[in-house]
Protein backbone atom coordinates (compact mmCIF):
# COMPACT_ATOMS: atom_id res chain seq x y z
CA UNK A 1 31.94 6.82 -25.05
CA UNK A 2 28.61 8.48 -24.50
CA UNK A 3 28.43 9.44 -28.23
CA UNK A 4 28.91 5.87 -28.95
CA UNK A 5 26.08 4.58 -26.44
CA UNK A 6 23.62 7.39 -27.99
CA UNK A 7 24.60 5.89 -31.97
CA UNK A 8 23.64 2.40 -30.96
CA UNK A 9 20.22 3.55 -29.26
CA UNK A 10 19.58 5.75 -32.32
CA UNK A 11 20.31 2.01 -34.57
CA UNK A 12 18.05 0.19 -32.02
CA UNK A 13 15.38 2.86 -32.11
CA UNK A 14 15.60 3.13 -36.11
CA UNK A 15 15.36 -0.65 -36.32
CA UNK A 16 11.70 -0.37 -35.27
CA UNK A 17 10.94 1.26 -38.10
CA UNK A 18 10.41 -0.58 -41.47
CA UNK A 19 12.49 0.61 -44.97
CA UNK A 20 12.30 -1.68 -47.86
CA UNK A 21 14.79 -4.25 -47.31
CA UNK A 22 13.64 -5.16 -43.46
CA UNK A 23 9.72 -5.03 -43.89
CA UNK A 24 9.24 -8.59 -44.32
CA UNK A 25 11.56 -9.24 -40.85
CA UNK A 26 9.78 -6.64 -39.08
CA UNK A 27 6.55 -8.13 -40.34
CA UNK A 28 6.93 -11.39 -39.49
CA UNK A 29 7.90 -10.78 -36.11
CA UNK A 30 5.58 -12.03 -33.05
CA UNK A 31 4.29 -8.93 -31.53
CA UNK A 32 5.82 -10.23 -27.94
CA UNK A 33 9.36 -9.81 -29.91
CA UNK A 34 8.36 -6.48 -30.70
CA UNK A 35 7.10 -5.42 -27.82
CA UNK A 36 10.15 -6.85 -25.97
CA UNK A 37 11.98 -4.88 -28.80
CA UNK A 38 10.41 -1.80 -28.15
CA UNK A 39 11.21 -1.85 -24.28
CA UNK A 40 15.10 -2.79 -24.92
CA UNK A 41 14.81 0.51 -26.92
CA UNK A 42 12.99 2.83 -24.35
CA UNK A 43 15.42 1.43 -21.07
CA UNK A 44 18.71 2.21 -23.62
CA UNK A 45 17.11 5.65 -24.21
CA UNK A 46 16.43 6.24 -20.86
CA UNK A 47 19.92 4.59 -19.58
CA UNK A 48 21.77 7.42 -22.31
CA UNK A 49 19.36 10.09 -20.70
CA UNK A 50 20.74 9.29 -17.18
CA UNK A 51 24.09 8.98 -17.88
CA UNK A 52 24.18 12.22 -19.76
CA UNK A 53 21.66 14.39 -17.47
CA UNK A 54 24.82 14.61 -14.20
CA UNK A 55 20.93 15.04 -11.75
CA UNK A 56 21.20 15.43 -8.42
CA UNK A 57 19.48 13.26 -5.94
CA UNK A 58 16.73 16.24 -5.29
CA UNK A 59 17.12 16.37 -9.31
CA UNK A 60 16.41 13.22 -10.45
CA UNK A 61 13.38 13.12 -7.86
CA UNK A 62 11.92 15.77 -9.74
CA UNK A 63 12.90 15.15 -12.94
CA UNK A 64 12.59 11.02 -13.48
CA UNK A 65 8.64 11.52 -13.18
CA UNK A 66 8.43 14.07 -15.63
CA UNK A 67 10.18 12.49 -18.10
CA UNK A 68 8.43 9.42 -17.46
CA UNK A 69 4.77 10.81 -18.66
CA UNK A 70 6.92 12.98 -21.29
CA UNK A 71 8.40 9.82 -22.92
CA UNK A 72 4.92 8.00 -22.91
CA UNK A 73 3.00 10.85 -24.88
CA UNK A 74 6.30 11.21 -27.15
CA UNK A 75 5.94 7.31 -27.17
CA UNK A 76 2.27 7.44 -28.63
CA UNK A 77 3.60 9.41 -31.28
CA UNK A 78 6.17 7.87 -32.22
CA UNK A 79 4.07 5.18 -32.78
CA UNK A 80 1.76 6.76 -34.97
CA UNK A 81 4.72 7.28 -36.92
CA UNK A 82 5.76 3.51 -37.42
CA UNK A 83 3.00 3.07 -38.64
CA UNK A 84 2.55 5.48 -40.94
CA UNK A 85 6.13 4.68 -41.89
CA UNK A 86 4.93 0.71 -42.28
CA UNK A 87 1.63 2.26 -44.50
CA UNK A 88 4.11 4.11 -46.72
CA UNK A 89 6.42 1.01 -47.23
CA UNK A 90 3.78 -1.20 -47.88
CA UNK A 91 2.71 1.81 -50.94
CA UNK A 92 5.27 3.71 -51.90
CA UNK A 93 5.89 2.38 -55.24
CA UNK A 94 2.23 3.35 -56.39
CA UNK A 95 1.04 6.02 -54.86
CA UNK A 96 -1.53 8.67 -56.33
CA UNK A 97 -1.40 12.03 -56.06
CA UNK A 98 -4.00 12.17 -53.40
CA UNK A 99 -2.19 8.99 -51.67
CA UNK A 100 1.05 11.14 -51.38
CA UNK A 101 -0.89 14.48 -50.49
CA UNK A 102 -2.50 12.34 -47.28
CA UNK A 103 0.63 11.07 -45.82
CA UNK A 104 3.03 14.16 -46.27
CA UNK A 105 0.17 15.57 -44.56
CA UNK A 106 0.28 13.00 -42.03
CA UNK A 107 4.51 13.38 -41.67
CA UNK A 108 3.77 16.89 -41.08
CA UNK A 109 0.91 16.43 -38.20
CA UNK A 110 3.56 14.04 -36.55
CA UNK A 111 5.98 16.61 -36.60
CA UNK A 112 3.80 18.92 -35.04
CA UNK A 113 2.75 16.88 -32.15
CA UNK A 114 5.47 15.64 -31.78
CA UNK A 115 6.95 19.77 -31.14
CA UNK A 116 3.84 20.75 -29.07
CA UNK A 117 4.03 18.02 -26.75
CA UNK A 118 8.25 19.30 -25.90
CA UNK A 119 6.48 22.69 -26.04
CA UNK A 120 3.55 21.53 -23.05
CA UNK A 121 6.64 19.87 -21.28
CA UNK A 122 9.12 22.93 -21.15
CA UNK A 123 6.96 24.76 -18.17
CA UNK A 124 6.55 21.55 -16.39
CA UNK A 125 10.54 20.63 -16.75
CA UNK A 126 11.06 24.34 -15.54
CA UNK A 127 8.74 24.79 -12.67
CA UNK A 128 10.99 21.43 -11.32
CA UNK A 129 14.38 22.08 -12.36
CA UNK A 130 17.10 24.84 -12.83
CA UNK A 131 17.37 26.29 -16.58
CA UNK A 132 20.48 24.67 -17.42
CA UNK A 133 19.13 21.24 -15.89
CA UNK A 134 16.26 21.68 -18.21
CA UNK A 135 17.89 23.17 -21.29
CA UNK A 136 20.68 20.25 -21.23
CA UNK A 137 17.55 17.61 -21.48
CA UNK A 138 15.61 18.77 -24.24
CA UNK A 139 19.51 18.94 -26.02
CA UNK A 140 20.09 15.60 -25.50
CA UNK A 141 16.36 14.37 -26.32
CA UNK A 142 16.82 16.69 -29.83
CA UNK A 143 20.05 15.01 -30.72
CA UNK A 144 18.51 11.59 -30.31
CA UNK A 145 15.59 11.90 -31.48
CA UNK A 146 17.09 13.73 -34.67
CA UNK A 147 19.58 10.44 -34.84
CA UNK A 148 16.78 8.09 -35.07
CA UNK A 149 15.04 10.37 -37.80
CA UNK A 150 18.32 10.53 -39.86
CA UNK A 151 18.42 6.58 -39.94
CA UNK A 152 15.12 6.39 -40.36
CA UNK A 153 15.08 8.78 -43.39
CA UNK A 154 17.83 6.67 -44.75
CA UNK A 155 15.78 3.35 -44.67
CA UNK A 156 12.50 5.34 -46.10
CA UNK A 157 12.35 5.05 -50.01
CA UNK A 158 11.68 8.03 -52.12
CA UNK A 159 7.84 7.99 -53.44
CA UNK A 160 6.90 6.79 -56.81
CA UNK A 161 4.24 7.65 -58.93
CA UNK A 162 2.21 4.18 -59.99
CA UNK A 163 3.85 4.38 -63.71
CA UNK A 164 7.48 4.57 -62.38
CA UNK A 165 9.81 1.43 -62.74
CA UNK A 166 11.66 0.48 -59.52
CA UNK A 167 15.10 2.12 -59.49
């Protein structure tokens, strides 16, 4: 059951990012439907972090705060990556060398904030909570956040250089 909850936030999640075939949906939604979009998607992420995490009272008292300034800095940058995600749709089919340099260079500094901000959370998780407590969080944030990259990579096109025919 908790597998299945943790697919359909991954689909929710993904769904706020824009492939090919949904970027004139996306883009024509009112930014009240995404924003209510985007909160659906942060209360099912936090509902499959609570029913996963087994906290204790004293716990989740310690823990709940944390993850509640952790989840807005990972939220900032997971922003930056829509749109950088909504850039790339919107060029993918001609982009120039230097084009494609820029934004693989972008992917990469996401990825990187992205891992120093768990990295600046693991003392602050530890200082409040037991090992295992701590250990079995940043498991079940990995496997969701690497669920919502895999459908996301799925959705992304491949790059094409301005010559190439649509295939």
């Amino acid at each position: 059951m908790r597998q299945a909850v943790i697919l359909l936030l991954a689909l929710t999640v993904a769904s706020l990012a824009v492939g090919p075939a949904n970027v004139q949906t996306v883009a024509g939604q009112s930014s009240s439907q995404q924003q209510l979009d985007i909160a659906a998607a942060q209360a099912q992420r936090k509902a499959v972090v609570s029913q996963n995490m087994d906290l204790t009272d004293s716990q989740a008292k310690a823990f709940w705060p944390l993850y509640n300034a952790y989840e807005a800095r990972m939220d900032k940058i997971e922003d930056r990556h829509i749109r950088e995600i909504r850039n790339y749709v919107a060029s993918y089919k001609n982009l120039t060398d230097a084009d494609a340099n820029h934004k693989l260079d972008e992917v990469l500094s996401i990825q990187q904030a992205r891992l120093q901000t768990q990295q600046e959370y693991v003392p602050k998780f530890r200082a409040a909570l037991p090992g295992v407590v701590v250990t079995r969080f940043y498991q079940i944030d990995n496997k969701l956040r690497a669920m919502v990259q895999c459908n996301i990579a799925q959705m992304v096109p491949l790059a094409q250089p301005p010559s190439s025919a649509p295939q």
